[in-house]
Protein backbone atom coordinates (compact mmCIF):
# COMPACT_ATOMS: atom_id res chain seq x y z
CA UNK A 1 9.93 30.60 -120.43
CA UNK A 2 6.72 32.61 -121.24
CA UNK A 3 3.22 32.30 -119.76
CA UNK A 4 1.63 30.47 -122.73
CA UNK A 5 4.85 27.56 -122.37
CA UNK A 6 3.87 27.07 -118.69
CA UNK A 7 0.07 27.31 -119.12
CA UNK A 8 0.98 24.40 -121.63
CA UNK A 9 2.92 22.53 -119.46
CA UNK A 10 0.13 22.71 -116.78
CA UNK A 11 -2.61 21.63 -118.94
CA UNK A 12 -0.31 18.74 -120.03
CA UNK A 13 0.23 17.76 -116.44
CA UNK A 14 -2.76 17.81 -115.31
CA UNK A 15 -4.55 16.10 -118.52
CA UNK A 16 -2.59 13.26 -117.59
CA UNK A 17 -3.23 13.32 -114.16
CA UNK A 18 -6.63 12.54 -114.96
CA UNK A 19 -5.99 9.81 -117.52
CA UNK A 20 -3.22 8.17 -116.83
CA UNK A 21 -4.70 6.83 -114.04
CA UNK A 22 -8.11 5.61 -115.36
CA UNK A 23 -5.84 3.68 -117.79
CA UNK A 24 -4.83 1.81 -114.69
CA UNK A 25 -7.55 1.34 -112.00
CA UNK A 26 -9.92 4.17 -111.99
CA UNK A 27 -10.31 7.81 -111.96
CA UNK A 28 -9.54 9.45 -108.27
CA UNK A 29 -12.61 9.68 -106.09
CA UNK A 30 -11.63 10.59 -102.87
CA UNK A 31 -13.30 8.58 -99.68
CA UNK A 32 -14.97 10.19 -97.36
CA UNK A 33 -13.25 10.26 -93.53
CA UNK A 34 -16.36 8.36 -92.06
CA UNK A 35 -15.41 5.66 -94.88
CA UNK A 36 -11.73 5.44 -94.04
CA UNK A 37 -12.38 4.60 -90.60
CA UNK A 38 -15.28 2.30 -91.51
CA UNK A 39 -12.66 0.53 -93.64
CA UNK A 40 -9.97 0.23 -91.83
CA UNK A 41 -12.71 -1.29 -88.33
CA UNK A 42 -13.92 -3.37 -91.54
CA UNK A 43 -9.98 -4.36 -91.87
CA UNK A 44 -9.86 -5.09 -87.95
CA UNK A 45 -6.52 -3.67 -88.44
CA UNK A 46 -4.38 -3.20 -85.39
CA UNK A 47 -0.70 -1.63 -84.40
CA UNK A 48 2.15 -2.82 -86.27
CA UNK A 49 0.47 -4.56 -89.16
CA UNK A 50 0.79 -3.54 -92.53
CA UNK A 51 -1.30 -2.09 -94.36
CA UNK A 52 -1.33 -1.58 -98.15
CA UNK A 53 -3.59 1.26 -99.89
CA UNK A 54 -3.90 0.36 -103.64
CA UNK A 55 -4.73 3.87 -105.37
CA UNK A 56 -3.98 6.04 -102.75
CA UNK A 57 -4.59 8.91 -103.58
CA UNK A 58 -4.00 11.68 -101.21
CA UNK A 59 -3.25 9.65 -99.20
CA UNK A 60 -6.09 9.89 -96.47
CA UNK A 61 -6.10 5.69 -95.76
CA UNK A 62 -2.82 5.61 -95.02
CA UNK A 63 -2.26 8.58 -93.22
CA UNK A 64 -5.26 7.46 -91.07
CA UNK A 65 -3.61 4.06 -90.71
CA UNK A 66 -0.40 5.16 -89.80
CA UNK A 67 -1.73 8.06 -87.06
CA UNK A 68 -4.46 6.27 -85.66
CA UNK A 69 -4.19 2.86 -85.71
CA UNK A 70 -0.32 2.69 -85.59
CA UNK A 71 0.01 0.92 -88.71
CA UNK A 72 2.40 0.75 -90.90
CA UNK A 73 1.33 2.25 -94.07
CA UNK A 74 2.33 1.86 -97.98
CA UNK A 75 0.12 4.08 -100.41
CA UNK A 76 0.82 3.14 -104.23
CA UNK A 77 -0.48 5.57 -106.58
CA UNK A 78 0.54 6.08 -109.81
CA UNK A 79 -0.70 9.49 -110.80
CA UNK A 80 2.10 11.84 -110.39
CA UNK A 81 0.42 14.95 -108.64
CA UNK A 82 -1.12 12.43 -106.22
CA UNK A 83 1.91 10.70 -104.82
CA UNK A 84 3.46 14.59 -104.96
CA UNK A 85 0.83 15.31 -102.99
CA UNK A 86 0.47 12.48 -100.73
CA UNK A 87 4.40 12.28 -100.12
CA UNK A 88 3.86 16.03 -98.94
CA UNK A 89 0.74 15.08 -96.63
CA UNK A 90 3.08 12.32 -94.96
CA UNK A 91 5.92 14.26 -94.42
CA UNK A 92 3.95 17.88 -93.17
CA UNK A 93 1.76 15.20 -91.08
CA UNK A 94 5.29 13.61 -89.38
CA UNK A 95 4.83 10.46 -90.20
CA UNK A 96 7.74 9.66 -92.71
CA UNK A 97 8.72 6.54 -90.44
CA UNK A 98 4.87 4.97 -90.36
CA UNK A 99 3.66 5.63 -93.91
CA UNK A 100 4.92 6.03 -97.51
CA UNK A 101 3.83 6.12 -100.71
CA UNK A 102 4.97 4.08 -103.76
CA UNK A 103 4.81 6.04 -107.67
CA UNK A 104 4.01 2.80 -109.29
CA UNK A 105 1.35 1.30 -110.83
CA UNK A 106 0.04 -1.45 -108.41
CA UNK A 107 0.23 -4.00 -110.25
CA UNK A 108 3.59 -4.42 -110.27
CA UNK A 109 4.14 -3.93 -106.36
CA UNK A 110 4.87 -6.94 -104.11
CA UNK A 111 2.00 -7.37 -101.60
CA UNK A 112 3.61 -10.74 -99.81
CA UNK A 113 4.12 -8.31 -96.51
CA UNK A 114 0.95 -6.75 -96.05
CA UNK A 115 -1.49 -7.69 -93.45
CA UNK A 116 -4.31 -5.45 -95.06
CA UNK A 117 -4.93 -4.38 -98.11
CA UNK A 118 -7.37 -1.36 -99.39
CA UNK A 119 -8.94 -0.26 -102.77
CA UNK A 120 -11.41 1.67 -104.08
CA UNK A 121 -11.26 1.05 -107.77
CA UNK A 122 -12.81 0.13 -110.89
CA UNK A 123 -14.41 -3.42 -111.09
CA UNK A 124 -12.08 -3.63 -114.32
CA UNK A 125 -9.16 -3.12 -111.51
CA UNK A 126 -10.89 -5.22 -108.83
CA UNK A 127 -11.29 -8.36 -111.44
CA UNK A 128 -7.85 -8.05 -112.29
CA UNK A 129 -6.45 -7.78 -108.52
CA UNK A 130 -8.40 -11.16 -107.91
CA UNK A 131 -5.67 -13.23 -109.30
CA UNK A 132 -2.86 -11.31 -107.81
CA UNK A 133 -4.09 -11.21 -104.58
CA UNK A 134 -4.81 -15.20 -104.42
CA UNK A 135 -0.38 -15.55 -105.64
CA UNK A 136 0.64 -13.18 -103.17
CA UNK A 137 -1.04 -12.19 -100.34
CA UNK A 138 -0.27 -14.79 -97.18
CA UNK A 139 -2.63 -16.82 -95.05
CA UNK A 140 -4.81 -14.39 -92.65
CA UNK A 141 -4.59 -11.10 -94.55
CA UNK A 142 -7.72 -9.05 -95.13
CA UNK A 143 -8.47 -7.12 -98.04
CA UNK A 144 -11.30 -4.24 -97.89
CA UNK A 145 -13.05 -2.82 -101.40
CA UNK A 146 -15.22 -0.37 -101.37
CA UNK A 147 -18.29 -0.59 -103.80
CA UNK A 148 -15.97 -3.33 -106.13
CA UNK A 149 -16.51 -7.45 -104.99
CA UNK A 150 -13.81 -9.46 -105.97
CA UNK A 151 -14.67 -12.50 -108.58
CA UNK A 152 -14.21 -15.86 -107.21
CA UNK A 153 -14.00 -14.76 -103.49
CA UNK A 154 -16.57 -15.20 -101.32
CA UNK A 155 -16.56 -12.36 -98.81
CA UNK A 156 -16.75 -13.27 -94.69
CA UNK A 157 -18.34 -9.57 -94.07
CA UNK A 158 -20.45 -7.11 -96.25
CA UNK A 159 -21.23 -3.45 -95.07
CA UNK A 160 -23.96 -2.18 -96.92
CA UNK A 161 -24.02 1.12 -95.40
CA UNK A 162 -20.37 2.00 -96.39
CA UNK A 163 -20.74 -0.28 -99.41
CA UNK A 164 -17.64 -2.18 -97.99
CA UNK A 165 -16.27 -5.83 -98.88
CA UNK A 166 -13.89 -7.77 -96.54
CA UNK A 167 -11.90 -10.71 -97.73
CA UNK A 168 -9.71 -12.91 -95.65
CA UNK A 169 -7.26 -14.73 -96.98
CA UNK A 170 -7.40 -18.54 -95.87
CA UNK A 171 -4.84 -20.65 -93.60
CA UNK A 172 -3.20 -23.15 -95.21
CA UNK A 173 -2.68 -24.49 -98.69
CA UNK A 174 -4.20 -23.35 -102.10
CA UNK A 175 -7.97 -24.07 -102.56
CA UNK A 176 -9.24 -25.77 -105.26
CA UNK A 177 -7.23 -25.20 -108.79
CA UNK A 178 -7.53 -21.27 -109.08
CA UNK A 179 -5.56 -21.04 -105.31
CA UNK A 180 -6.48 -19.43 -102.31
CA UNK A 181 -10.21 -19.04 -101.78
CA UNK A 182 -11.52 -16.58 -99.21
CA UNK A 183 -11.67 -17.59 -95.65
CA UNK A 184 -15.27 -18.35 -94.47
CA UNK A 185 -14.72 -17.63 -91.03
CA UNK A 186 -12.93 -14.43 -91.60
CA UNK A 187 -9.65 -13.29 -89.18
């Protein structure tokens, strides 16, 4: 194989690295550290819950998560050189039993197990992840955007300095005809 084949294959590789995903839920933008924590205090997420990062990335929420919360964390990315990337991060970092990462798009992953979900996406994304999270997600978990409110859910806490939403998911039945509402009181 010659130079010109393999500066090809590169270009190809990473061209869709940074499209594919757009397609999907949003270009990456990596959080900062200071908002990883912030989301995951916003998540009040403690050890042994699970926690679901939607977009992962390189995998910096779950990692987090996983290492110093005691979580157990699920990234699901679907860009290829991400979840490469991440799956290396978990495994150099030790922490192949806490965290993992799905190559999926997340739309088609089951979230009926998680305690917490994460996302920093588009609002395209976010609007679409409304619905899903309503059919799947069970009484008491918390989901945390950053910049990206969900339509139809009423928040129980805002963080305007880390531009942060948190969502609880209510106890008990469906609310109202479109399903489960957002809890008022919050977990």
């Amino acid at each position: 194989m010659n130079w010109i084949t393999v500066a090809f294959a590169l270009a190809v590789l990473v061209g869709v690295s940074i499209v594919f995903p757009s397609l999907f839920g949003g270009a990456w933008s990596p959080t900062s550290m200071r908002r990883v924590r912030a989301m995951l205090d916003a998540a009040r997420l403690r050890p042994g819950e699970t926690l679901v990062d939607l977009g992962a990335g390189d995998g910096r929420i779950i990692i987090t998560a996983a290492r110093e919360r005691g979580a157990r964390a699920i990234g699901v990315e679907i860009d290829p050189l991400r979840y490469a990337l991440c799956r290396l991060r978990i495994a150099l970092g030790g922490l192949s039993g806490k965290a993992s990462v799905l190559w999926s798009n997340f739309f088609d992953v089951d979230l009926r197990n998680a305690d917490v979900v994460t996302f920093f996406l588009s609002q395209a994304a976010a609007d679409k992840l409304a619905a899903k999270f309503r059919t799947e997600l069970k009484p008491g978990a918390r989901i945390v955007s950053h910049q990206r409110p969900l339509p139809g859910w009423t928040p129980v806490r805002v963080d305007e300095e880390h531009q942060l939403y948190v969502y609880a998911v209510e106890d008990g039945a469906a609310a109202g005809p479109d399903g489960r509402t957002a809890s008022a009181d919050g977990p």
